[in-house]
N, C-alpha and C. Protein backbone atom coordinates (compact mmCIF):
# COMPACT_ATOMS: atom_id res chain seq x y z
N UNK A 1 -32.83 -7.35 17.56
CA UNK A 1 -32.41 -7.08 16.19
C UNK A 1 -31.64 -8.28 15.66
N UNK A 2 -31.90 -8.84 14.26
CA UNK A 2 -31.15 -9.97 13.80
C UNK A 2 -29.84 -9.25 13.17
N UNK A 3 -29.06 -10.74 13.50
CA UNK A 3 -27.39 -10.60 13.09
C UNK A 3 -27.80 -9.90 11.76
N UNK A 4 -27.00 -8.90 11.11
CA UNK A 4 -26.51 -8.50 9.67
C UNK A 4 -25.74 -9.48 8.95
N UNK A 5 -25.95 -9.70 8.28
CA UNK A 5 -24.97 -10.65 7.17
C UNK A 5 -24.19 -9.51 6.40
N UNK A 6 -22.80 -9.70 6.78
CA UNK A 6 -21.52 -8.77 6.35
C UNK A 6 -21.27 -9.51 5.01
N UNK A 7 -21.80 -9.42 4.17
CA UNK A 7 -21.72 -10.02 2.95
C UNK A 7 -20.21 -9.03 2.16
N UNK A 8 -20.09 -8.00 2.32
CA UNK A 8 -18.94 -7.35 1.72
C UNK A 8 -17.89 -7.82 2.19
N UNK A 9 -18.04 -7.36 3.49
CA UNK A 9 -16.64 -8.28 4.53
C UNK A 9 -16.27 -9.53 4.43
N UNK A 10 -17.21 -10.37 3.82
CA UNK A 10 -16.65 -11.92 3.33
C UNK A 10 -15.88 -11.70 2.10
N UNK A 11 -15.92 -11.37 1.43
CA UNK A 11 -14.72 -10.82 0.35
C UNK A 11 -13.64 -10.67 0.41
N UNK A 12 -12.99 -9.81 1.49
CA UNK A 12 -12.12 -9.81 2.27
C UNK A 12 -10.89 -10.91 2.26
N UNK A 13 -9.59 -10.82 1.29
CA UNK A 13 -9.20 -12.07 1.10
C UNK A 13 -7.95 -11.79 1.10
N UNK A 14 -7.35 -10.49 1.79
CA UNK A 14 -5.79 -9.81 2.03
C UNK A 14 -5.58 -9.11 3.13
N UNK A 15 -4.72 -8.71 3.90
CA UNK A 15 -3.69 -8.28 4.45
C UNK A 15 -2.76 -7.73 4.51
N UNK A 16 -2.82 -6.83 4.00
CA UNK A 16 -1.14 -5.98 3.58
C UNK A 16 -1.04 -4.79 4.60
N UNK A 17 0.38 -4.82 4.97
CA UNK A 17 0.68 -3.58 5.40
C UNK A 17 1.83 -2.74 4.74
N UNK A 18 1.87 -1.56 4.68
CA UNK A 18 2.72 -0.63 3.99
C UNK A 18 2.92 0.60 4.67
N UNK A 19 3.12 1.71 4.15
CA UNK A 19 3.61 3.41 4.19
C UNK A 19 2.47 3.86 2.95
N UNK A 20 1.82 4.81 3.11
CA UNK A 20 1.50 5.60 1.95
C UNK A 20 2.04 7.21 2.35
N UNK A 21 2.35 8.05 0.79
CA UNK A 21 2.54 8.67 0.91
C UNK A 21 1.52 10.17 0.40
N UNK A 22 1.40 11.45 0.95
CA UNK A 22 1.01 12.42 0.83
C UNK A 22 1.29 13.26 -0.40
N UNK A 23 0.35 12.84 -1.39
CA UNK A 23 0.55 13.52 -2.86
C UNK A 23 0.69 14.37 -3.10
N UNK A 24 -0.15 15.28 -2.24
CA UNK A 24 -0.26 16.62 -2.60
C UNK A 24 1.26 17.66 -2.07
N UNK A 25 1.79 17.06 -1.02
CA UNK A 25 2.86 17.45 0.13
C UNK A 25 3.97 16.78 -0.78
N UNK A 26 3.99 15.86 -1.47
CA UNK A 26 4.94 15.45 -2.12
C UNK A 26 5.41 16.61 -2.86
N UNK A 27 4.66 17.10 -3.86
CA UNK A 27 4.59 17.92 -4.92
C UNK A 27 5.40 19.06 -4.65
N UNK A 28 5.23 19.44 -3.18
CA UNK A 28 6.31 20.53 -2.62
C UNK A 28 7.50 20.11 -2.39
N UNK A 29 8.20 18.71 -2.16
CA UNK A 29 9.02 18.44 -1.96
C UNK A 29 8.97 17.64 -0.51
N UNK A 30 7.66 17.85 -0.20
CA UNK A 30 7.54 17.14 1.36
C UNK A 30 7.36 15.64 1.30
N UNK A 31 8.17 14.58 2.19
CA UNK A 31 7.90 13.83 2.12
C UNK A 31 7.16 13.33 3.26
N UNK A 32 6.02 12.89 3.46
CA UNK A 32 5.34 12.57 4.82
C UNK A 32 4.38 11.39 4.62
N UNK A 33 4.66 10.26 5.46
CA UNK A 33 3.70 9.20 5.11
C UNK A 33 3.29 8.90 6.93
N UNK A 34 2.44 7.91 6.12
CA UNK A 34 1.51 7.64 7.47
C UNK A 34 1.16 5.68 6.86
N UNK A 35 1.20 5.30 8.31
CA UNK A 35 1.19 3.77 8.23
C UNK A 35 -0.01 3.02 7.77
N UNK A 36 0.06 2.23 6.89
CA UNK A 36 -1.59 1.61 6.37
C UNK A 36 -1.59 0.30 6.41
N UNK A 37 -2.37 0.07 7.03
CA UNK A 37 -2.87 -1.31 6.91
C UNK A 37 -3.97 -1.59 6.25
N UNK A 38 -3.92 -2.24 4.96
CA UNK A 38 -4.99 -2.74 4.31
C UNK A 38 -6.09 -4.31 4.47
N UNK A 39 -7.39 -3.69 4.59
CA UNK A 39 -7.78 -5.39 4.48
C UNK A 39 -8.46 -5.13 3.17
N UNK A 40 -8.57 -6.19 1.78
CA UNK A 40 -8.59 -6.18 0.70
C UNK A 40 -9.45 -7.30 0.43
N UNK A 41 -10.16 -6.29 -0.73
CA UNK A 41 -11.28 -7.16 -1.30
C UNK A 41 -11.42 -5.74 -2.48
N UNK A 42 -11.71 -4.71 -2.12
CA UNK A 42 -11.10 -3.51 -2.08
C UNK A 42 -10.67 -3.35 -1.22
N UNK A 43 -9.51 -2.41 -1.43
CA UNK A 43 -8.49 -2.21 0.14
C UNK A 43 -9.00 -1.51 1.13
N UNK A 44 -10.00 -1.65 2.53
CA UNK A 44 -9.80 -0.75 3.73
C UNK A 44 -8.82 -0.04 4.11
N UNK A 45 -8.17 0.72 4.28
CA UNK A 45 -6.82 1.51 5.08
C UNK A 45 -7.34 1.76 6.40
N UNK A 46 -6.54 1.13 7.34
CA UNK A 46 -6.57 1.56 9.18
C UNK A 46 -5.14 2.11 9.37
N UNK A 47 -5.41 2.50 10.56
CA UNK A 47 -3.77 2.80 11.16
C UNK A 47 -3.18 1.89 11.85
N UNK A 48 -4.08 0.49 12.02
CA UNK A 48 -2.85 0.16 12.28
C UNK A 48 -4.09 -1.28 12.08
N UNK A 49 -3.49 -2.69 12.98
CA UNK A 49 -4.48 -3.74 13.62
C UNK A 49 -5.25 -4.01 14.03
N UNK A 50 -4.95 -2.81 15.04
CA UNK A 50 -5.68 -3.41 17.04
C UNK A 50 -6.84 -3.11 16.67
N UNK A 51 -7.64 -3.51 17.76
CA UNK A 51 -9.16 -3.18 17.64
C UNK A 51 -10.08 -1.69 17.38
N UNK A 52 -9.33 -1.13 18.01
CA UNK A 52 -9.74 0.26 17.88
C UNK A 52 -9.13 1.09 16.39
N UNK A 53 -8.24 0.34 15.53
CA UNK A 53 -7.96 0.63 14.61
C UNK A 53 -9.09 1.79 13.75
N UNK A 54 -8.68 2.77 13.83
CA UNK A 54 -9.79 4.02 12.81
C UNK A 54 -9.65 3.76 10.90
N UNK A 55 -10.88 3.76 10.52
CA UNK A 55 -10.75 3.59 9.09
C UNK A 55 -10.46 4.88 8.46
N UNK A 56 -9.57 4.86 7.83
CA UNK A 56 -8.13 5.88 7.50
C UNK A 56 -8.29 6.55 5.63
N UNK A 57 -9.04 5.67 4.81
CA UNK A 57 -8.98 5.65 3.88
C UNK A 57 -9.32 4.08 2.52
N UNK A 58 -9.40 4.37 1.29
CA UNK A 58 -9.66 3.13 0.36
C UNK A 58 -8.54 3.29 -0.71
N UNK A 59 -8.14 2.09 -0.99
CA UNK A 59 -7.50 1.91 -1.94
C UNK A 59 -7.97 0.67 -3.16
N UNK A 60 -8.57 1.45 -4.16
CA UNK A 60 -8.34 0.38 -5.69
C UNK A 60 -7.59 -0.15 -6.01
N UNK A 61 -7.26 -1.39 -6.40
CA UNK A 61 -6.46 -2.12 -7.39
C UNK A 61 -6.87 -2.63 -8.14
N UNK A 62 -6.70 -1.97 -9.43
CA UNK A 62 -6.77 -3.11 -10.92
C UNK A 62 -5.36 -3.54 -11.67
N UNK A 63 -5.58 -4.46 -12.86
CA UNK A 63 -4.74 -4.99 -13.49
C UNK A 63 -3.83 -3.90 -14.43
N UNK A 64 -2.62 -4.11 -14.80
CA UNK A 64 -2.45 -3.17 -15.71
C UNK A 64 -2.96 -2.84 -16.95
N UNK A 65 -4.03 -4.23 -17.44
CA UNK A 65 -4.75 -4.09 -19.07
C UNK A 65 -5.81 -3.17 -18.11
N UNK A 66 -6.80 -2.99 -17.06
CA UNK A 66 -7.28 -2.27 -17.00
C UNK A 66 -6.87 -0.99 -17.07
N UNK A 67 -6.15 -0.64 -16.39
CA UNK A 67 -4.90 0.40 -16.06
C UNK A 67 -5.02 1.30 -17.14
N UNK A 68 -4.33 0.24 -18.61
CA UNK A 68 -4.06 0.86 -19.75
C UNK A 68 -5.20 1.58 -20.36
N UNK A 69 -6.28 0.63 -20.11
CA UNK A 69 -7.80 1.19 -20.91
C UNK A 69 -7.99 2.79 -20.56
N UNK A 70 -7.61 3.36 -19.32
CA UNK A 70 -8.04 4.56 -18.97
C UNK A 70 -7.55 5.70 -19.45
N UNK A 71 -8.50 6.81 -19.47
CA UNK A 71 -7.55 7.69 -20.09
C UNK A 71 -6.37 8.61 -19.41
N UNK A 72 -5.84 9.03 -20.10
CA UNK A 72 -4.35 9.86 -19.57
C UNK A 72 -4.80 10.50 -18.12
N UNK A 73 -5.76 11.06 -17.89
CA UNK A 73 -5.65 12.47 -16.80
C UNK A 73 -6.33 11.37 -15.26
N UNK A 74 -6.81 10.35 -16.26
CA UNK A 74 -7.52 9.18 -14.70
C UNK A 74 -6.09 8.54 -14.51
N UNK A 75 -5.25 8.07 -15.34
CA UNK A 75 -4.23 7.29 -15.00
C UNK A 75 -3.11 7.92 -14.08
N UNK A 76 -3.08 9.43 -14.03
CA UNK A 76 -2.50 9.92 -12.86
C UNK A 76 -2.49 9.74 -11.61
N UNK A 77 -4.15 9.84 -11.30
CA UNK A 77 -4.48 9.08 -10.11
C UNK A 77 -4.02 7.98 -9.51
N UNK A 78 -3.39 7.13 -10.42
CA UNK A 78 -3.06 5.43 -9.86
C UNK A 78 -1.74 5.28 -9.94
N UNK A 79 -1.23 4.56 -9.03
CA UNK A 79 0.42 4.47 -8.70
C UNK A 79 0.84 2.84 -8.65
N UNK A 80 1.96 2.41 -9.10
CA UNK A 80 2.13 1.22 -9.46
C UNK A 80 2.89 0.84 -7.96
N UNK A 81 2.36 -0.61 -8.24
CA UNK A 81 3.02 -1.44 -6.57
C UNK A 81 4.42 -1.74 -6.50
N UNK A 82 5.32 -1.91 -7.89
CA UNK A 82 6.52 -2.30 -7.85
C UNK A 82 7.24 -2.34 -6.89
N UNK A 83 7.51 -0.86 -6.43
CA UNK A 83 8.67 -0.40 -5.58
C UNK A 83 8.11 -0.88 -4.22
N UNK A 84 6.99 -0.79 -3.46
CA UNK A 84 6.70 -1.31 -2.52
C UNK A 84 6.43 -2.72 -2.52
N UNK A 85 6.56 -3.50 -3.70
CA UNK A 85 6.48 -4.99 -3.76
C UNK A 85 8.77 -5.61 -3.66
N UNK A 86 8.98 -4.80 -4.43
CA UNK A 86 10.84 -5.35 -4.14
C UNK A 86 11.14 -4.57 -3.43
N UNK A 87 10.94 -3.82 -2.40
CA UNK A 87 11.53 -3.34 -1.35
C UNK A 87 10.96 -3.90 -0.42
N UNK A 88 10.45 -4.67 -0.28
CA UNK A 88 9.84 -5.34 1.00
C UNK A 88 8.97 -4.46 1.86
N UNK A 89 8.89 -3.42 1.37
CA UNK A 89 7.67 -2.37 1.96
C UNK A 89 6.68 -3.43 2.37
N UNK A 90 5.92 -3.28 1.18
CA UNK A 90 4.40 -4.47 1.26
C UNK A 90 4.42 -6.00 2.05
N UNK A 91 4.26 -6.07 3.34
CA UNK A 91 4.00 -7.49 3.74
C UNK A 91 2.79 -7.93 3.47
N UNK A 92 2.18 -9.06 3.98
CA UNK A 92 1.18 -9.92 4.23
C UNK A 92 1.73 -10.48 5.23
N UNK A 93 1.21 -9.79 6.71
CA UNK A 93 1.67 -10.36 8.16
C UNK A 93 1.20 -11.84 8.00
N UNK A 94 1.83 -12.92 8.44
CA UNK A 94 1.79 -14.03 8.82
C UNK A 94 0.58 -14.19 9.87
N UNK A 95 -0.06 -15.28 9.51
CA UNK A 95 -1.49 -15.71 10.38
C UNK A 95 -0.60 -16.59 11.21
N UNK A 96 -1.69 -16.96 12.53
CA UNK A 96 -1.11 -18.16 13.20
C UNK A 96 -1.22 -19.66 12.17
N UNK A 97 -0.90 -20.70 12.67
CA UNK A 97 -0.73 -21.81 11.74
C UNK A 97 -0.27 -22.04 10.79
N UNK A 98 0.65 -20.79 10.53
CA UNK A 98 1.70 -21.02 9.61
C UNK A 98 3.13 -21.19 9.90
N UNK A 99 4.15 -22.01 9.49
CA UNK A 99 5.56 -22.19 9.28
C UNK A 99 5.59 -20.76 8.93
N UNK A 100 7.23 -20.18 8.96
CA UNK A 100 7.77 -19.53 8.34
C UNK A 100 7.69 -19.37 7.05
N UNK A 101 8.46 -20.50 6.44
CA UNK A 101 8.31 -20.85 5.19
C UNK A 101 7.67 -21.15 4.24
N UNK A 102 6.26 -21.81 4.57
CA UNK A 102 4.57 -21.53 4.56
C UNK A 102 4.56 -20.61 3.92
N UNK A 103 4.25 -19.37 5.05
CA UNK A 103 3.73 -18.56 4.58
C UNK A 103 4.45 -17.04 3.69
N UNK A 104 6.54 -17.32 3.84
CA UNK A 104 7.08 -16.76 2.68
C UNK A 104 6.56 -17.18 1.25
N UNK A 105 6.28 -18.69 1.12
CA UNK A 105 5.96 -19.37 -0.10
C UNK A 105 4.44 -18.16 -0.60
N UNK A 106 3.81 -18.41 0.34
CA UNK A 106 2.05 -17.42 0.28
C UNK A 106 2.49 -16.37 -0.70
N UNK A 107 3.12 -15.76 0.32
CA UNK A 107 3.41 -14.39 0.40
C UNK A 107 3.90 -13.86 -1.19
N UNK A 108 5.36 -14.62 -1.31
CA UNK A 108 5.51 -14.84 -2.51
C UNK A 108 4.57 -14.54 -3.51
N UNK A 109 4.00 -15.81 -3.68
CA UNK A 109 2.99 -15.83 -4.69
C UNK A 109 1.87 -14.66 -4.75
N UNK A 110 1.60 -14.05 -3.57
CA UNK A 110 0.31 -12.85 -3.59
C UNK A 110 1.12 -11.60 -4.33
N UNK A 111 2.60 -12.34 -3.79
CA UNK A 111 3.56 -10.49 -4.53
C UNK A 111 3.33 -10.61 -6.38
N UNK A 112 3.50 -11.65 -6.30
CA UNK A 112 3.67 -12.17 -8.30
C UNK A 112 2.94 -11.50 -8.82
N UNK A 113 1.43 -11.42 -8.04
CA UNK A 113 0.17 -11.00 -8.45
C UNK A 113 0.06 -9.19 -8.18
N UNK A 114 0.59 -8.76 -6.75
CA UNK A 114 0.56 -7.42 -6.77
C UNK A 114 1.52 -6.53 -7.31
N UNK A 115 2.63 -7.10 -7.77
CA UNK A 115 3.38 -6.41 -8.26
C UNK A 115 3.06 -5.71 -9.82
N UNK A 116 1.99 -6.87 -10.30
CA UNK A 116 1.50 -5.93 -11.79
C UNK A 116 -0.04 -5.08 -11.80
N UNK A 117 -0.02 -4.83 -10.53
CA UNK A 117 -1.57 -4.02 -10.29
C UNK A 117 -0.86 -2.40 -9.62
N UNK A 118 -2.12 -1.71 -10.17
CA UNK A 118 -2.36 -0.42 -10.45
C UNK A 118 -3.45 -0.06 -9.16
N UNK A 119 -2.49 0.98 -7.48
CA UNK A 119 -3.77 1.49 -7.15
C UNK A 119 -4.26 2.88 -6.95
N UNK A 120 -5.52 3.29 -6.57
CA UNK A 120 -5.61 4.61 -6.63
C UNK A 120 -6.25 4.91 -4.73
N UNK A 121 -5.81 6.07 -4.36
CA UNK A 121 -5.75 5.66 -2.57
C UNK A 121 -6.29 6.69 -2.46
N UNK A 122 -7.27 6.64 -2.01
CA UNK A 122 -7.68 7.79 -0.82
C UNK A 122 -7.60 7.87 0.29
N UNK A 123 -7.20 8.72 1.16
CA UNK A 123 -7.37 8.71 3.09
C UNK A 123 -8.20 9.99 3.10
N UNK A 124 -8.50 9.80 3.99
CA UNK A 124 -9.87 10.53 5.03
C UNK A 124 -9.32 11.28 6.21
N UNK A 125 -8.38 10.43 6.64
CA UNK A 125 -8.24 11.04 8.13
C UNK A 125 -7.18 10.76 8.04
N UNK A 126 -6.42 11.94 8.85
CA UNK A 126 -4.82 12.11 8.64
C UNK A 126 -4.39 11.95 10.63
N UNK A 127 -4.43 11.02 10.69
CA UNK A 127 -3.89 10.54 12.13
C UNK A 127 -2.65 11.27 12.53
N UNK A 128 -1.78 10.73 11.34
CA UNK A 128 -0.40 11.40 11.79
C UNK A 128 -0.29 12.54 12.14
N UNK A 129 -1.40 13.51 11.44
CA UNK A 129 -1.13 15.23 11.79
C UNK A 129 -2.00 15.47 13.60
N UNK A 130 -2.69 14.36 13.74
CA UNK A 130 -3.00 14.57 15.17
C UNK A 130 -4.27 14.87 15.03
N UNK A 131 -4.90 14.49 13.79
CA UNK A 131 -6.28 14.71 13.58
C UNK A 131 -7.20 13.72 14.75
N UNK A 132 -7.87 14.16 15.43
CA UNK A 132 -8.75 13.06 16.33
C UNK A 132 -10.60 12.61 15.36
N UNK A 133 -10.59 13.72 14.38
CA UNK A 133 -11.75 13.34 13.27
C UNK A 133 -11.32 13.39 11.42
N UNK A 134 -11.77 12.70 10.91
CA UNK A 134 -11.58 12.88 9.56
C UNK A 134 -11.99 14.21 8.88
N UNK A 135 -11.32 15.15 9.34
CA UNK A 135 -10.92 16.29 8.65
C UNK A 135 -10.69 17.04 7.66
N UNK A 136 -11.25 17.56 7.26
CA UNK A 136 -10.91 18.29 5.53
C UNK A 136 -11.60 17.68 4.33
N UNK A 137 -10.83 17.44 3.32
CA UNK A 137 -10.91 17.04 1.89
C UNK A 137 -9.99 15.49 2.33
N UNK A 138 -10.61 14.53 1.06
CA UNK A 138 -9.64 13.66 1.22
C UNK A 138 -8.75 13.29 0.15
N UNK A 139 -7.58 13.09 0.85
CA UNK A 139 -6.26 12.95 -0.04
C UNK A 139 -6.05 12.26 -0.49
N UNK A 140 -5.09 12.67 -1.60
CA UNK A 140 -5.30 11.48 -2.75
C UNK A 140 -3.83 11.34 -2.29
N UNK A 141 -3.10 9.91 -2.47
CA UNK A 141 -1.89 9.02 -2.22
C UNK A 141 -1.07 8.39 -3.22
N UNK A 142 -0.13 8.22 -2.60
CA UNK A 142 0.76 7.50 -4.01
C UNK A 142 1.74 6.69 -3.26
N UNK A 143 2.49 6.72 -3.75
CA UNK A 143 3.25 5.33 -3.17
C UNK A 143 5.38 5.44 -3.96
N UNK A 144 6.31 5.67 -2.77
CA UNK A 144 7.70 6.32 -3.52
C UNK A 144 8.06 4.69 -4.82
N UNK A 145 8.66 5.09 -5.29
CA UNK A 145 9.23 4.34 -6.32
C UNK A 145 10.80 3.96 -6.47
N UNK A 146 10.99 4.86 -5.69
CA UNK A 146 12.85 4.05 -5.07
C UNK A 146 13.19 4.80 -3.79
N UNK A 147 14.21 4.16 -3.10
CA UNK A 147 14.35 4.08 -1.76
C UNK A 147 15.05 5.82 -1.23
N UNK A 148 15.08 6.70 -2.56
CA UNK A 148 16.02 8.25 -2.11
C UNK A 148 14.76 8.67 -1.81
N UNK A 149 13.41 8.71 -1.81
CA UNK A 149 12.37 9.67 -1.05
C UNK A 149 11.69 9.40 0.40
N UNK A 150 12.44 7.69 0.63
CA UNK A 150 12.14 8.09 2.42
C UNK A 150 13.38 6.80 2.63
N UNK A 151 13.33 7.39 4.43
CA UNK A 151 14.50 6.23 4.66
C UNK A 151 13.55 4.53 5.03
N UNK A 152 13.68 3.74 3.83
CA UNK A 152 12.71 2.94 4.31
C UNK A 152 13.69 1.84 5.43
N UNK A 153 14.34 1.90 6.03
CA UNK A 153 14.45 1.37 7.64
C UNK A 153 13.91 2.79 8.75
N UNK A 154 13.86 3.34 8.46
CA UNK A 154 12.80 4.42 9.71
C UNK A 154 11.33 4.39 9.86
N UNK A 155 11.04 4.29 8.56
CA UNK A 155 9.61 4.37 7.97
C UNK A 155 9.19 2.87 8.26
N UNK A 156 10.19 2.03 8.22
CA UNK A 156 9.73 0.08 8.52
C UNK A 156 9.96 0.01 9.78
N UNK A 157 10.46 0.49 10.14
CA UNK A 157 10.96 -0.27 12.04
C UNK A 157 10.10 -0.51 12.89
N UNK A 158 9.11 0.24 13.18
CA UNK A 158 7.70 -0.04 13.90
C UNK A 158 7.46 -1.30 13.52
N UNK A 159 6.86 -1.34 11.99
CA UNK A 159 5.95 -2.69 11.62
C UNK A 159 7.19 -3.49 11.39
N UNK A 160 8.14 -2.99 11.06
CA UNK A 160 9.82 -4.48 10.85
C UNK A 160 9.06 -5.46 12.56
N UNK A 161 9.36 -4.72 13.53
CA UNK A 161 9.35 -5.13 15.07
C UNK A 161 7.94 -5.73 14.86
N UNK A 162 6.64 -5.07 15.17
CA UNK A 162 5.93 -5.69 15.65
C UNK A 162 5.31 -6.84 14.69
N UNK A 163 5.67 -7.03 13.87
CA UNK A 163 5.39 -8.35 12.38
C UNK A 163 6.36 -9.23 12.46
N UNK A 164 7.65 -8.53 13.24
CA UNK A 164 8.86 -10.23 13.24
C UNK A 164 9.81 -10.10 11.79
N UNK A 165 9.78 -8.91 11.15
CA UNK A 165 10.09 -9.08 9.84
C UNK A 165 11.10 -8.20 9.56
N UNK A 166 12.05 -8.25 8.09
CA UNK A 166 12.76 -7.52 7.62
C UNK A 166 12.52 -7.06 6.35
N UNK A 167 12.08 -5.93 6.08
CA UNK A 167 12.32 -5.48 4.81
C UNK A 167 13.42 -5.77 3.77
N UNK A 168 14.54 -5.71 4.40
CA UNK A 168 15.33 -6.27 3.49
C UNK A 168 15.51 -7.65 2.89
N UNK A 169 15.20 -8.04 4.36
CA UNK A 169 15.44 -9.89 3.90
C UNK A 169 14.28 -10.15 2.76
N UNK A 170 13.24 -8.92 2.69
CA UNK A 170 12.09 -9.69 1.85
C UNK A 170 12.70 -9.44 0.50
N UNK A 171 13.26 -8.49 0.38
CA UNK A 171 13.59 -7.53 -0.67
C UNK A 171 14.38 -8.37 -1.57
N UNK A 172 14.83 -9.18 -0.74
CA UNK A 172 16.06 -9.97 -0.94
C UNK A 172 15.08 -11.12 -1.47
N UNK A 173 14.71 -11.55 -1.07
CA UNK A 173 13.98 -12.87 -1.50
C UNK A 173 13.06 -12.40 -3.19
N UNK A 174 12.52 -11.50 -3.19
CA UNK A 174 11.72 -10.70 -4.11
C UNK A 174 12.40 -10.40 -5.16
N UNK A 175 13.48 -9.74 -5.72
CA UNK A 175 14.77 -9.68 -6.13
C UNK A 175 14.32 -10.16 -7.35
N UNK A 176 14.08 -11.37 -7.91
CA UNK A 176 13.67 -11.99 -9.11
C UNK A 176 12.09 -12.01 -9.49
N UNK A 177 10.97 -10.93 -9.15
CA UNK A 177 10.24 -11.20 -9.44
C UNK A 177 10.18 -10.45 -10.92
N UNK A 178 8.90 -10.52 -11.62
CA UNK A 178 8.81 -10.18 -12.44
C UNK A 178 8.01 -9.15 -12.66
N UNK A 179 8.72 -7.81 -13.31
CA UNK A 179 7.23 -6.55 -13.27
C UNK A 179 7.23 -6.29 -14.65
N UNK A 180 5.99 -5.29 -14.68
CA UNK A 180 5.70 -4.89 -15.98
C UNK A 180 6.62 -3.61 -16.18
N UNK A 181 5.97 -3.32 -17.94
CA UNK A 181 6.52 -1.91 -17.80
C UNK A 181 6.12 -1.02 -17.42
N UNK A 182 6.34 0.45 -16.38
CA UNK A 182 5.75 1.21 -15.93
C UNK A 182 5.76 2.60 -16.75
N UNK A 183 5.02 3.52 -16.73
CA UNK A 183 4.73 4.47 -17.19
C UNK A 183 4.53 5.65 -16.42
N UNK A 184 6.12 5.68 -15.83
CA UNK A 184 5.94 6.97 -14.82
C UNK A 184 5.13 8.59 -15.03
N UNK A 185 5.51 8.68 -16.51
CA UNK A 185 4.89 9.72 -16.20
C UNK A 185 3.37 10.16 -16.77
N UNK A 186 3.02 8.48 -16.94
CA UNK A 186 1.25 8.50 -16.47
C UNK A 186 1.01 8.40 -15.10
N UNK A 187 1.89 8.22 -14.34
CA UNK A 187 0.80 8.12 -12.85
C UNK A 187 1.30 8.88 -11.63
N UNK A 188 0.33 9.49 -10.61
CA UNK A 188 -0.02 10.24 -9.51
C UNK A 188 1.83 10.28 -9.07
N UNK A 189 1.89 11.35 -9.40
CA UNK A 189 3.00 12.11 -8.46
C UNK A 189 4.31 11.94 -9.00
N UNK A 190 4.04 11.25 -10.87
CA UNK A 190 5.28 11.68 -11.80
C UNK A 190 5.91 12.59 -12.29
N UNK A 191 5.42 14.08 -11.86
CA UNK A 191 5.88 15.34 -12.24
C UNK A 191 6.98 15.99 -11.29
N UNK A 192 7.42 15.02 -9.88
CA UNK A 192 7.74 15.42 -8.51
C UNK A 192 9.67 14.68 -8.25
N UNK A 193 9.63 13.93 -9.93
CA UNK A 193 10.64 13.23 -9.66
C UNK A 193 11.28 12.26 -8.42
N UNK A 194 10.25 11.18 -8.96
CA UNK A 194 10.85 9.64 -8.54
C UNK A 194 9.57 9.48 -7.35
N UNK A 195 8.26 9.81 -7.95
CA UNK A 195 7.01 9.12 -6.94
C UNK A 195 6.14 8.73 -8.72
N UNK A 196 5.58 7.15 -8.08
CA UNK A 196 4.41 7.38 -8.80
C UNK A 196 3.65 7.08 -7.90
């Protein structure tokens, strides 16, 4: 059989890791997330790196002029990156052959860009609940918007350790970026006070 040409997978031009959170469980007051690692072109979601990594879910990102074009009841669906862009939630793990400083500079610059995009998340398979198959219906996600709906040093410490990194220190560096205006209560999980 001849090689496949992964023509989608060349697209592929990000790295992010984060927390997403459980929309629907939100809504009750539950807060429960599960770890994502995105590779982006459109976003893949895994649980984690390693090889055996299970595909977990997709995440969209558009611009906010797209954003705006949509109508009211689609724009629920989509949750803004802000809070996971200045909280240092959102990395871009460092490749080999990079300085430190390298690749803060990168990093930087990819935040400039994600901080004014809009995404909409689905997962499939809920690992955390101990699912061993993609199970059920799939859930729609959102993403907290300030630091009172999870403790983000509990929720970071895993990936803080195995990435070399601090949420805060990023947070800290991030501090001056620049966001748009948001429209909480157009998007996924603004009725729940303080998720979009």
């Amino acid at each position: 059989m001849a090689d496949p040409d992964y023509k989608p997978f060349k697209s592929i031009h990000e790295f992010l890791t984060a927390v997403h959170i459980y929309a629907d469980e939100a809504k009750q007051g539950v807060t429960r997330y599960v770890e994502a690692t995105h590779y982006c072109a459109h976003c893949l979601i895994y649980d984690s790196h390693e090889q055996d990594a299970k595909l977990i879910g997709v995440e969209y990102m558009v611009s906010k002029e797209i954003y705006d074009s949509f109508e009211p009841g689609e724009q629920k669906l989509w949750h803004s990156h802000e809070f996971e862009v200045k909280s240092g939630m959102l990395i871009l793990p460092k490749p080999a052959g990079y300085t430190d400083e390298e690749w803060e500079t990168a990093e930087l610059h990819a935040m400039e860009e994600i901080i004014h995009l809009y995404g909409k998340t689905w997962h499939f398979w809920q690992v955390d609940a101990g699912h061993e198959y993609p199970l059920g219906h799939p859930v729609l996600m959102g993403s907290a918007i300030n630091a009172d709906q999870l403790d983000l040093s509990e929720a970071m410490a895993k990936r803080n350790a195995l990435f070399g990194v601090d949420h805060e220190n990023k947070a800290k560096a991030r501090k001056g970026l620049q966001s748009h205006q948001i429209h909480p209560s157009k998007t996924v999980l603004a009725l729940i006070g303080g998720f979009c």
